[in-house]
Protein backbone atom coordinates (compact mmCIF):
# COMPACT_ATOMS: atom_id res chain seq x y z
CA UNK A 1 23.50 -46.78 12.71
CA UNK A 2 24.04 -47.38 8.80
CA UNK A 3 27.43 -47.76 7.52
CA UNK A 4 27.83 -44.20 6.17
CA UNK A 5 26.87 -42.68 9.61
CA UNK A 6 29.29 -44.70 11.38
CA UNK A 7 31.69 -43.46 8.81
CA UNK A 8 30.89 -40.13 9.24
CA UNK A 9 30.39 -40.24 13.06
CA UNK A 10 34.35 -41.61 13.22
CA UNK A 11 35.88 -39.31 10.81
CA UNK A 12 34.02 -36.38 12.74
CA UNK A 13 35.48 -37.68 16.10
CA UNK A 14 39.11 -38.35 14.06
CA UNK A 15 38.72 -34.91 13.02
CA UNK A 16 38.05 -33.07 16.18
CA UNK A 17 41.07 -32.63 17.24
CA UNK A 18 43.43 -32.12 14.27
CA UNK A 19 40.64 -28.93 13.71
CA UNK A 20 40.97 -27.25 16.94
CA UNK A 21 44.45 -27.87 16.50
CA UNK A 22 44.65 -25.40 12.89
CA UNK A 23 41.84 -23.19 14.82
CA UNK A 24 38.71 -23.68 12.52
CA UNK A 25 35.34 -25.48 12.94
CA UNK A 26 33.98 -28.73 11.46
CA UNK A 27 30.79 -27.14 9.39
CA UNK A 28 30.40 -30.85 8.04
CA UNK A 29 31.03 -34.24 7.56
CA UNK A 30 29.93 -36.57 4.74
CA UNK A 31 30.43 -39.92 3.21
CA UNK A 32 28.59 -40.10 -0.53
CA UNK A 33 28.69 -42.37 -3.83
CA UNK A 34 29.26 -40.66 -7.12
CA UNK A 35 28.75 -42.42 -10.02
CA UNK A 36 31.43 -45.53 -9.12
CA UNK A 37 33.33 -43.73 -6.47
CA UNK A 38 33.40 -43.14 -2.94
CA UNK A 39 34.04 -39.53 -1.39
CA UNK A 40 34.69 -38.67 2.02
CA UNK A 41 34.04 -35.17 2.66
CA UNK A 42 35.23 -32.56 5.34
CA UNK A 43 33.78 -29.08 5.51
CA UNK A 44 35.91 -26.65 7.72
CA UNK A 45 35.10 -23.09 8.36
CA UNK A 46 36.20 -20.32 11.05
CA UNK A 47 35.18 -16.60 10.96
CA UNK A 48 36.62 -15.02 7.84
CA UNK A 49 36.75 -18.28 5.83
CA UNK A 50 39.37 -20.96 5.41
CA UNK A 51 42.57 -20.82 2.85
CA UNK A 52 43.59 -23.66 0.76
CA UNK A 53 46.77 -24.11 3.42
CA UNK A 54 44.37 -24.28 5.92
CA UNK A 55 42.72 -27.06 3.97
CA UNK A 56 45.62 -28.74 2.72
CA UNK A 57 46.73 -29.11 6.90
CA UNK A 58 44.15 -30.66 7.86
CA UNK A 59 43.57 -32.90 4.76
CA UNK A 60 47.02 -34.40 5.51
CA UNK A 61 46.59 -34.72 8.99
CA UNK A 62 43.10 -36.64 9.06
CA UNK A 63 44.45 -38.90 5.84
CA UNK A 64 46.94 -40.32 8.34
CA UNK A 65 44.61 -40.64 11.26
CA UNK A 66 42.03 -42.33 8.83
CA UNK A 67 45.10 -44.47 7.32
CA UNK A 68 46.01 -45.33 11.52
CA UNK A 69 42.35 -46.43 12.35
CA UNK A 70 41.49 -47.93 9.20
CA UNK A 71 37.50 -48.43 9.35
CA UNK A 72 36.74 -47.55 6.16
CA UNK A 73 36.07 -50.37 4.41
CA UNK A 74 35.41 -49.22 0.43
CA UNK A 75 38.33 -47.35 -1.76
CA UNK A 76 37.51 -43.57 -1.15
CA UNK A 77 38.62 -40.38 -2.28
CA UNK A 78 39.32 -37.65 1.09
CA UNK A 79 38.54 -33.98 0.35
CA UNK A 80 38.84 -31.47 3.27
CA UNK A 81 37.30 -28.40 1.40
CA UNK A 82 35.11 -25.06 2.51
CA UNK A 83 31.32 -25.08 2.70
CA UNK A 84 31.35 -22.77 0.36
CA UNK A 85 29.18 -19.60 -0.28
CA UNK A 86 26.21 -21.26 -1.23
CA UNK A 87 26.65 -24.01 1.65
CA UNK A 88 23.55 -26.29 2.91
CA UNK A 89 22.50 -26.19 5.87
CA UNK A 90 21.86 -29.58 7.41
CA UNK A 91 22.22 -28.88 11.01
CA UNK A 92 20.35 -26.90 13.57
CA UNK A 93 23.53 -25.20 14.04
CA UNK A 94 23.64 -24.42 10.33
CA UNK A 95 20.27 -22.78 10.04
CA UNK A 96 20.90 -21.24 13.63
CA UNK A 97 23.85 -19.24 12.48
CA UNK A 98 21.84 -18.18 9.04
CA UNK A 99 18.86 -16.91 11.16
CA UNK A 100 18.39 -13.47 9.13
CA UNK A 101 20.01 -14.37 6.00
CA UNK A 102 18.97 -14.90 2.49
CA UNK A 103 18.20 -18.57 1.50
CA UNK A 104 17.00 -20.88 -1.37
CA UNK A 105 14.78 -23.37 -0.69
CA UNK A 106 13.64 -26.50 -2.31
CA UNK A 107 10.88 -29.00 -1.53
CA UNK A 108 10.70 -32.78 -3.10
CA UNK A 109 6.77 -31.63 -4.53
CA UNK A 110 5.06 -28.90 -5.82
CA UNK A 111 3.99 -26.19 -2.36
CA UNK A 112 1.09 -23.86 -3.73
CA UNK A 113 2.47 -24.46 -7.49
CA UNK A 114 5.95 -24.51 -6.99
CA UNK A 115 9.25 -26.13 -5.90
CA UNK A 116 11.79 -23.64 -5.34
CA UNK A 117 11.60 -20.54 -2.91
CA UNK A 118 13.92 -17.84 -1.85
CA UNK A 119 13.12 -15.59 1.11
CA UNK A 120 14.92 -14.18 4.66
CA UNK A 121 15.48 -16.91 7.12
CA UNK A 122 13.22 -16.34 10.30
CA UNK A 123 12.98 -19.06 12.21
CA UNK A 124 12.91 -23.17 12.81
CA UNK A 125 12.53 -25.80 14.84
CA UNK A 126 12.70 -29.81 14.58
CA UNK A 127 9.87 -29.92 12.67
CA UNK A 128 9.27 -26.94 10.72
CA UNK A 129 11.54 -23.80 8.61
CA UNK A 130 10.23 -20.69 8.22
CA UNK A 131 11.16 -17.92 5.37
CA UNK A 132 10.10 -14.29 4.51
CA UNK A 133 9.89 -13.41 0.98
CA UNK A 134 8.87 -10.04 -0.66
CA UNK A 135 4.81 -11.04 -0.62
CA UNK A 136 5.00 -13.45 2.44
CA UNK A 137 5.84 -15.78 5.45
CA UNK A 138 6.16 -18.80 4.85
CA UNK A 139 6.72 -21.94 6.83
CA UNK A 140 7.61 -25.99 5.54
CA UNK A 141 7.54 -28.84 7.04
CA UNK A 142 11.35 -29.95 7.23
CA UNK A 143 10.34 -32.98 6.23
CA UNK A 144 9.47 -31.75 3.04
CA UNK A 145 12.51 -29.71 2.36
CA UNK A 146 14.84 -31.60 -0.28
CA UNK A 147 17.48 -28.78 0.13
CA UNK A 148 17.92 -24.94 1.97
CA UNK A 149 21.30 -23.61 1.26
CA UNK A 150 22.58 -19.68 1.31
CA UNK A 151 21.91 -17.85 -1.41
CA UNK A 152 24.48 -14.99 -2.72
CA UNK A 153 23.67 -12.68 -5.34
CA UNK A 154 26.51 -11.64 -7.90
């Protein structure tokens, strides 16, 4: 296990319970580089969304678990934020609950001319994704996928 999925593995576990505690779900976990710094990341949900106080909770409460156990080794900023509207889906879960719903999708090289795609999620499984657009079905190979995320129109 590399050092950022042991990070994320133990903040997921940390955060477990303080979550359940404020009633919402961990969507996502993640522990990234940005230019020079280092960001730990906590995506919460529940049904109807999450509030800033609902964020702000549980950012305080896993900062002082994370300051008790102490196994981050690098300086790091914590965030405890929503997914968001556009949110990726990573997980099986993720695409799971976005079965019928309106995605973007983009692939590391050029499928039949192009990189990006937008279509109805139908379907997956652990190797492939599978969208409806207006002309077509069309299914990837996940490995190929660089990024699928909601898409909302405005």
């Amino acid at each position: 296990m590399s050092k950022k999925e042991n990070y994320e593995s133990k903040t997921e576990a940390l955060l477990l319970p303080i979550a359940e505690k404020n009633h919402v779900e961990i969507y996502d976990v993640e522990y990234v580089k940005e230019g020079s710094e280092w960001y730990l990341r906590a995506y919460i949900d529940r049904e109807g969304g999450v509030s800033i106080n609902d964020c702000e909770a549980v950012s305080r409460e896993l900062s002082d678990a994370l300051d008790r156990e102490d196994f981050v080794e690098d300086a790091y900023i914590l965030e405890v934020s929503s997914p968001g509207l556009g949110r990726v889906l990573k997980k099986d879960k993720h695409l799971q609950r976005s079965l019928g719903d309106k995605v973007e999708l983009k692939t590391y090289k050029p499928v039949n001319g192009s990189r990006e795609f937008e279509g109805i999620l139908k379907g997956f499984d652990g190797s492939t994704v599978t969208i409806q657009n207006e002309e077509e079905e069309l299914q990837f190979d996940r490995k190929d996928i660089a990024v699928i995320k909601l898409a909302f129109d405005f």
